[in-house]
N, C-alpha and C. Protein backbone atom coordinates (compact mmCIF):
# COMPACT_ATOMS: atom_id res chain seq x y z
N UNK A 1 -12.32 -4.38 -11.59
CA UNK A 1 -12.00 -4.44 -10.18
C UNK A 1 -11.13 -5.66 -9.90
N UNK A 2 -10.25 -5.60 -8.95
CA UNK A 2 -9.42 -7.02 -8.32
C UNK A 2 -9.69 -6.88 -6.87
N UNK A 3 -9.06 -8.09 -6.47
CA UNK A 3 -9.28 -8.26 -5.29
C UNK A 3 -7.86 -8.57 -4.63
N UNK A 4 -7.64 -7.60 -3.37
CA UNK A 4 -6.38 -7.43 -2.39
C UNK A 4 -6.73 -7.87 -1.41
N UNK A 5 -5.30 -8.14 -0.27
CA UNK A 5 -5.72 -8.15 1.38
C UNK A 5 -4.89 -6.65 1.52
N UNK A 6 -5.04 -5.68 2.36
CA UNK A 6 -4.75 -4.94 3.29
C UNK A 6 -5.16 -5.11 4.45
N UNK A 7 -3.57 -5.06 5.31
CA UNK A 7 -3.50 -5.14 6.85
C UNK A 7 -4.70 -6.32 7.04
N UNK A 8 -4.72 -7.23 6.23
CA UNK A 8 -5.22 -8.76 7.16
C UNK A 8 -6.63 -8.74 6.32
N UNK A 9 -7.19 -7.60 5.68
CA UNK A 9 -8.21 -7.15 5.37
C UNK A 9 -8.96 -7.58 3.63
N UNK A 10 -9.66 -8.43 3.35
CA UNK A 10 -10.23 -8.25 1.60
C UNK A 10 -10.60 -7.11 1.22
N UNK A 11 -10.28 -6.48 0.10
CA UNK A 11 -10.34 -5.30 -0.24
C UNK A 11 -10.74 -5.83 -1.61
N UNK A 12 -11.82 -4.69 -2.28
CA UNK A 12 -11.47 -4.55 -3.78
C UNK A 12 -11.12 -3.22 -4.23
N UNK A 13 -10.39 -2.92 -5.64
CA UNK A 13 -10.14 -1.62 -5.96
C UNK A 13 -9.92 -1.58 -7.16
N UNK A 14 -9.62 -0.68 -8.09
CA UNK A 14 -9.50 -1.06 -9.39
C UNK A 14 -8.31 -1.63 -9.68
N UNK A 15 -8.30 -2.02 -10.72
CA UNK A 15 -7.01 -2.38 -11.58
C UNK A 15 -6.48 -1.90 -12.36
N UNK A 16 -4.93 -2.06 -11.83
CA UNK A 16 -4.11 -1.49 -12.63
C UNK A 16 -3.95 -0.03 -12.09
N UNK A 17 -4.18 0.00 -10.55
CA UNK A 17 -3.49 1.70 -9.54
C UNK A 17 -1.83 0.85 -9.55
N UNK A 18 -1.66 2.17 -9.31
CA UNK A 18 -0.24 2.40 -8.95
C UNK A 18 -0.05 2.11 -7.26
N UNK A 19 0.99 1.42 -7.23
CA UNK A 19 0.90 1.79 -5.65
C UNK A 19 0.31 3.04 -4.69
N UNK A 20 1.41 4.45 -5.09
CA UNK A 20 1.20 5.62 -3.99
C UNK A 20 -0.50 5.83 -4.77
N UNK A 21 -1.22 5.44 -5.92
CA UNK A 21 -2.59 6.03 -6.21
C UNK A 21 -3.21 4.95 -5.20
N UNK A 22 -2.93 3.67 -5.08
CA UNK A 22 -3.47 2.59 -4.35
C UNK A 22 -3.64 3.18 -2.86
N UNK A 23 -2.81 3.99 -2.04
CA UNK A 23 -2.55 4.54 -0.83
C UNK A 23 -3.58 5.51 -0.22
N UNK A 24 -3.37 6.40 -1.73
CA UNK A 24 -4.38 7.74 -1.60
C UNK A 24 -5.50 7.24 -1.64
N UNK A 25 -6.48 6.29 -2.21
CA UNK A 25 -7.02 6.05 -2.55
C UNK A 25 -8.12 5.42 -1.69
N UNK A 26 -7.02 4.41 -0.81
CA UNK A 26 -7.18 3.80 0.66
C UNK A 26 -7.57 4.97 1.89
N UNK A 27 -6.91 6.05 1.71
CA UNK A 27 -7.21 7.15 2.62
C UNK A 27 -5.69 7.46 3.69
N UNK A 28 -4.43 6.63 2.67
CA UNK A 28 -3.33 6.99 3.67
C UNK A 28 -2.66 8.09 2.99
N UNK A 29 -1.76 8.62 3.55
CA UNK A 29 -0.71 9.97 3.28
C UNK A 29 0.58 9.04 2.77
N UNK A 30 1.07 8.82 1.69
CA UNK A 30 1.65 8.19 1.03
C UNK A 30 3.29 8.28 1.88
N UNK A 31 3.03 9.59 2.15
CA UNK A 31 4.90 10.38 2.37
C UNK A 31 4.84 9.90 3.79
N UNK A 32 3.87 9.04 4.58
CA UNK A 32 3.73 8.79 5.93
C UNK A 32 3.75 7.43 6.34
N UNK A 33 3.84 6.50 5.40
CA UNK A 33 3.65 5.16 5.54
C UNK A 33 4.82 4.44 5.10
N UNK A 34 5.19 2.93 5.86
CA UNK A 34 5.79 2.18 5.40
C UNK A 34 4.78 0.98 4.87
N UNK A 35 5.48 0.46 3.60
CA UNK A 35 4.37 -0.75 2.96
C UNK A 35 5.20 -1.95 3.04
N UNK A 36 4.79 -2.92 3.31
CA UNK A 36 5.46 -4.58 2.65
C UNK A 36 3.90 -4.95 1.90
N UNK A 37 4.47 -5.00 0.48
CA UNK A 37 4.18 -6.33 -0.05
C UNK A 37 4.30 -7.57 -0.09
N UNK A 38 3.17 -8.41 -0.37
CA UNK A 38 3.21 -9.48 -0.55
C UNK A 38 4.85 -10.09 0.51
N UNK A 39 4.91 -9.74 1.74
CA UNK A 39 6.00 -10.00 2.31
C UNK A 39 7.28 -9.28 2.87
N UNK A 40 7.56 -8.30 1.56
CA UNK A 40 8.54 -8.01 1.57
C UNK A 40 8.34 -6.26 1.63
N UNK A 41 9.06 -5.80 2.82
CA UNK A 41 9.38 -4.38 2.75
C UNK A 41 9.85 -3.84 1.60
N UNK A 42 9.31 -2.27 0.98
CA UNK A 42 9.27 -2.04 -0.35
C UNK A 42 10.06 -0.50 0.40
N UNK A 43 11.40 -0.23 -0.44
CA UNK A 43 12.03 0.99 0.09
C UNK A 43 11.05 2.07 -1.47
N UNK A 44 11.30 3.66 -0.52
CA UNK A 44 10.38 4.35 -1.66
C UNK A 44 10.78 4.29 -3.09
N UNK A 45 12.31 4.10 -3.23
CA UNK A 45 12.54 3.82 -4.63
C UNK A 45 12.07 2.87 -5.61
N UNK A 46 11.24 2.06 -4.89
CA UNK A 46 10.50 0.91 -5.67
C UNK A 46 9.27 1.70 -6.07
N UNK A 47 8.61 2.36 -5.41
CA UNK A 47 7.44 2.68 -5.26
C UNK A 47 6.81 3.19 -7.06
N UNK A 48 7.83 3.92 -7.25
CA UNK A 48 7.25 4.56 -8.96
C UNK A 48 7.37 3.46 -9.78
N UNK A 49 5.84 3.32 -10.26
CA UNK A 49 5.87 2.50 -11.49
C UNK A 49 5.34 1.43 -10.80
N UNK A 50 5.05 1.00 -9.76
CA UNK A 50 4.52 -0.50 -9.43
C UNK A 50 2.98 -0.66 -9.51
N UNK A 51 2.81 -1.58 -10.22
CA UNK A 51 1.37 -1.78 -10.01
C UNK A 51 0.99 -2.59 -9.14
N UNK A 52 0.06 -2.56 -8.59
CA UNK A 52 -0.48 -3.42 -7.64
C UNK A 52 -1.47 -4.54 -8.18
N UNK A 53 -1.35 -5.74 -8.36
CA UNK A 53 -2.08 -6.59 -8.97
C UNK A 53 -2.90 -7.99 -7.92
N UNK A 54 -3.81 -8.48 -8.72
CA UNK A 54 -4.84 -9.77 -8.18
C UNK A 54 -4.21 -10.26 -7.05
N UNK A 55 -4.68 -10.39 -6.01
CA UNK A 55 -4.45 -11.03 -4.85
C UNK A 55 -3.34 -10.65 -3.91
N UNK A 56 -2.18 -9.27 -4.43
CA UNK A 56 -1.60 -9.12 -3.90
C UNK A 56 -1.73 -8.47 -2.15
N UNK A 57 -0.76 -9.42 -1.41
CA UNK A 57 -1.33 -8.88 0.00
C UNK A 57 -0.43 -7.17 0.57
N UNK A 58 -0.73 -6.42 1.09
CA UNK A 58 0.23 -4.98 1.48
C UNK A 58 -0.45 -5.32 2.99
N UNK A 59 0.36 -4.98 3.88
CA UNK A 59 0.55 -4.51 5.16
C UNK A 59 1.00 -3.13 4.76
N UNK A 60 0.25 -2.04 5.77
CA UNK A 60 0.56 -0.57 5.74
C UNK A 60 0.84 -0.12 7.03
N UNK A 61 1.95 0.62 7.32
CA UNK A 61 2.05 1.00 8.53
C UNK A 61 1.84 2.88 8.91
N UNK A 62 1.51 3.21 9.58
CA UNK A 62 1.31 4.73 9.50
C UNK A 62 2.22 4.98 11.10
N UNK A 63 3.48 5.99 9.87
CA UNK A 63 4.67 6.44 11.04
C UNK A 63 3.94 7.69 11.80
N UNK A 64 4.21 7.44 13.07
CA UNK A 64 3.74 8.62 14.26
C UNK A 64 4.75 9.33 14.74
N UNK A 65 4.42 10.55 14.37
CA UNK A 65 5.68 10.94 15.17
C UNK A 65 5.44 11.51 16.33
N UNK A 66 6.22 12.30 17.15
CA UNK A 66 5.64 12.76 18.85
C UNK A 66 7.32 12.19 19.66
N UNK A 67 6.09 12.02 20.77
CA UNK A 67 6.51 12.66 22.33
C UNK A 67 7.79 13.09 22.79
N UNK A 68 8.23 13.36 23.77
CA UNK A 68 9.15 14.63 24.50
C UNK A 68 10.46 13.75 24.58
């Protein structure tokens, strides 16, 4: 297990997820969210292949879509 912040939050989870497994995992819709890591906005082309490691912080945002 390691230990993360999400959205401001201590989290633990295993080690060594992948980001989008890190997402699902959390309970978000991967194809629906914007992420910054540790700071920095991550475009989806980063996304394959990243691991998420010790202490790293993610802010998650969940896009809404809607009204008239």
């Amino acid at each position: 297990m390691m230990s993360i912040t999400v959205n401001g939050e201590p989290r633990n989870c295993p080690a060594g997820l992948e980001l989008r497994a890190l997402l699902v995992l959390l309970g978000y819709q991967p194809d629906g969210v914007v992420v910054e890591l540790n700071g920095r906005i991550l475009s989806r082309s980063q996304w394959p292949g990243l691991r998420v490691v010790e202490s790293d912080a993610l802010e998650v945002v969940t896009i809404v879509g809607g009204g008239t």
